[in-house]
Protein backbone atom coordinates (compact mmCIF):
# COMPACT_ATOMS: atom_id res chain seq x y z
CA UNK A 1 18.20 -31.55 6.79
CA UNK A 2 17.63 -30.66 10.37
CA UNK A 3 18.21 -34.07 11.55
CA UNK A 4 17.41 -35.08 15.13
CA UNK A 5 16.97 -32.31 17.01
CA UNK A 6 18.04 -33.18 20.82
CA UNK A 7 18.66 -29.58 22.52
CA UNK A 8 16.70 -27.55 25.35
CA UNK A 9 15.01 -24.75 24.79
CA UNK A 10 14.30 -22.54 27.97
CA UNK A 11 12.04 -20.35 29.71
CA UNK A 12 8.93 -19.50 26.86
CA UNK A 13 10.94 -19.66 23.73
CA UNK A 14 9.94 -21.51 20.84
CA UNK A 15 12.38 -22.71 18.67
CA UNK A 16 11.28 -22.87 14.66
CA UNK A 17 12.55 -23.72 11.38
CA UNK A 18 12.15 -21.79 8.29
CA UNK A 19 9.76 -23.09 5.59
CA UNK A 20 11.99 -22.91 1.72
CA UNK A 21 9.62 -23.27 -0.83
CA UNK A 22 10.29 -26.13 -3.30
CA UNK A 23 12.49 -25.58 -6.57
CA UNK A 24 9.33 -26.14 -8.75
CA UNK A 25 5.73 -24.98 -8.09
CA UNK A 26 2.63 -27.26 -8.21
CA UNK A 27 2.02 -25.89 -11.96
CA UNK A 28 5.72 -26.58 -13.20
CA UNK A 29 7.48 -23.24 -12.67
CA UNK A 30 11.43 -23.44 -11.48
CA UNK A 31 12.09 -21.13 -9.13
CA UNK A 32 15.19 -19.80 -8.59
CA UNK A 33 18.08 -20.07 -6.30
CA UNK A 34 17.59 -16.73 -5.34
CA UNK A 35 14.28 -17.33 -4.23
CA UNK A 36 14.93 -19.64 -1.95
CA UNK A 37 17.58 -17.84 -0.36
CA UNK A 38 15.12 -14.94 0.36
CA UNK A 39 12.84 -17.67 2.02
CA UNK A 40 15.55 -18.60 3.92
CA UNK A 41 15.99 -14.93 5.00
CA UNK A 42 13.06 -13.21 4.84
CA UNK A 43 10.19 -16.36 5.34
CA UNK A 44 7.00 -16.22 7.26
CA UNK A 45 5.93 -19.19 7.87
CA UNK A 46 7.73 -21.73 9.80
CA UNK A 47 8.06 -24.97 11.62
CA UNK A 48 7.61 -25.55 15.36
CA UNK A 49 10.75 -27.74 16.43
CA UNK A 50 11.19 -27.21 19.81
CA UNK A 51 9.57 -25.38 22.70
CA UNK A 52 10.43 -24.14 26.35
CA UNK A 53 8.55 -25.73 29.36
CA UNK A 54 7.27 -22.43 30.04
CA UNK A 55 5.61 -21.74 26.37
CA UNK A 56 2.60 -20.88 26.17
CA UNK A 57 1.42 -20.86 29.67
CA UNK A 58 -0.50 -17.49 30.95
CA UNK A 59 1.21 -15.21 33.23
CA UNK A 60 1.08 -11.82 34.52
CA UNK A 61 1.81 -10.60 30.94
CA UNK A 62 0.40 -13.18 28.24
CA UNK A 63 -3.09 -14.73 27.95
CA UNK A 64 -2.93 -17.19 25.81
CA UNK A 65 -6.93 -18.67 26.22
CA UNK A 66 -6.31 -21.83 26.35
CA UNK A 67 -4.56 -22.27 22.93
CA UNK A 68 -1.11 -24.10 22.93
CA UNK A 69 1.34 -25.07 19.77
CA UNK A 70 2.66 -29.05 19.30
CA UNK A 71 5.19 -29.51 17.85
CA UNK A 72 5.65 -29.58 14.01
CA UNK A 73 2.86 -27.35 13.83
CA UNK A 74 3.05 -24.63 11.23
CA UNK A 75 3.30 -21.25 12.18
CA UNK A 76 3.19 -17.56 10.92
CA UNK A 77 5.81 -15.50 12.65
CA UNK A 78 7.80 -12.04 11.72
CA UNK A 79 11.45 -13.15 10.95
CA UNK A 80 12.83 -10.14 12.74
CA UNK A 81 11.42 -11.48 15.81
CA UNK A 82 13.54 -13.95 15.92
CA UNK A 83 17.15 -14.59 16.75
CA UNK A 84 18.32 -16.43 13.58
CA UNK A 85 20.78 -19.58 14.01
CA UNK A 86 21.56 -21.94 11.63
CA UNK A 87 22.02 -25.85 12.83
CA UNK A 88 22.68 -28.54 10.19
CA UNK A 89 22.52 -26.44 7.21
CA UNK A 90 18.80 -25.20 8.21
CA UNK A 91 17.69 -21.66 8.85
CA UNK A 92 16.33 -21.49 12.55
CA UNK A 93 15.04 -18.68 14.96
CA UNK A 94 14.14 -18.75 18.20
CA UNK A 95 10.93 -16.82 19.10
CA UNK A 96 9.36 -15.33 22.23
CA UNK A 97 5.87 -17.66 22.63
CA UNK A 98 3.93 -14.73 22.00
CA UNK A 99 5.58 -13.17 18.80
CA UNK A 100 3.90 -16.38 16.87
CA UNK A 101 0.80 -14.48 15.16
CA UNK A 102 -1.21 -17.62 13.69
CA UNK A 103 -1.16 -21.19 13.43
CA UNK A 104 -1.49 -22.49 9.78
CA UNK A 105 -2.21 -25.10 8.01
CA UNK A 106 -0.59 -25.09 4.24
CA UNK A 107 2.49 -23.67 4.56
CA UNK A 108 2.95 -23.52 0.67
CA UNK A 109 -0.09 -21.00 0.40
CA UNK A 110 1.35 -18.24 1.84
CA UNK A 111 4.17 -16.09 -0.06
């Protein structure tokens, strides 16, 4: 797993890790490997790790109203957004603060 997760992020980037679905769903069902892997690639929804001291803090170009992201706060974000890396065996991307759309609660009820 991602371990402990000691380096900087600059400027307004936030720095997130990819939500995998479990192998089984709440009602039983095994999913398979290849399933996972497309979470890996293709997921959604995603895990605040790390964020730049400059994230989320209006400027000439971003309003942000007041509303900030902690971290390990879920998040909904376009993968192809974000600069994939992988650290640890764990999918990562670093995002531009404002390409996160939503905050989220559940992670595991969104597909």
């Amino acid at each position: 797993a991602l371990g402990d997760y000691t380096d900087e992020v600059l400027h307004s980037q936030v720095l997130c890790m990819t939500y995998v679905q479990p192998g089984r769903t709440a009602g039983g069902i095994i999913l398979t490997e290849k399933s996972q892997e497309e979470d890996r690639f293709q997921g959604k929804i995603a895990l605040v790790i790390a964020m730049g001291p400059g994230a989320f803090l209006d400027d000439a170009v971003a309003k942000f109203h007041g509303k900030k992201l902690k971290l390990h706060d879920w998040v909904l974000v376009r993968p192809s957004d974000g600069m994939e890396i992988f650290y640890n065996g764990c999918t990562l991307r670093l995002f531009q603060d404002v390409d996160i759309r939503m905050r989220i609660n559940e992670p595991n009820k969104f597909w």
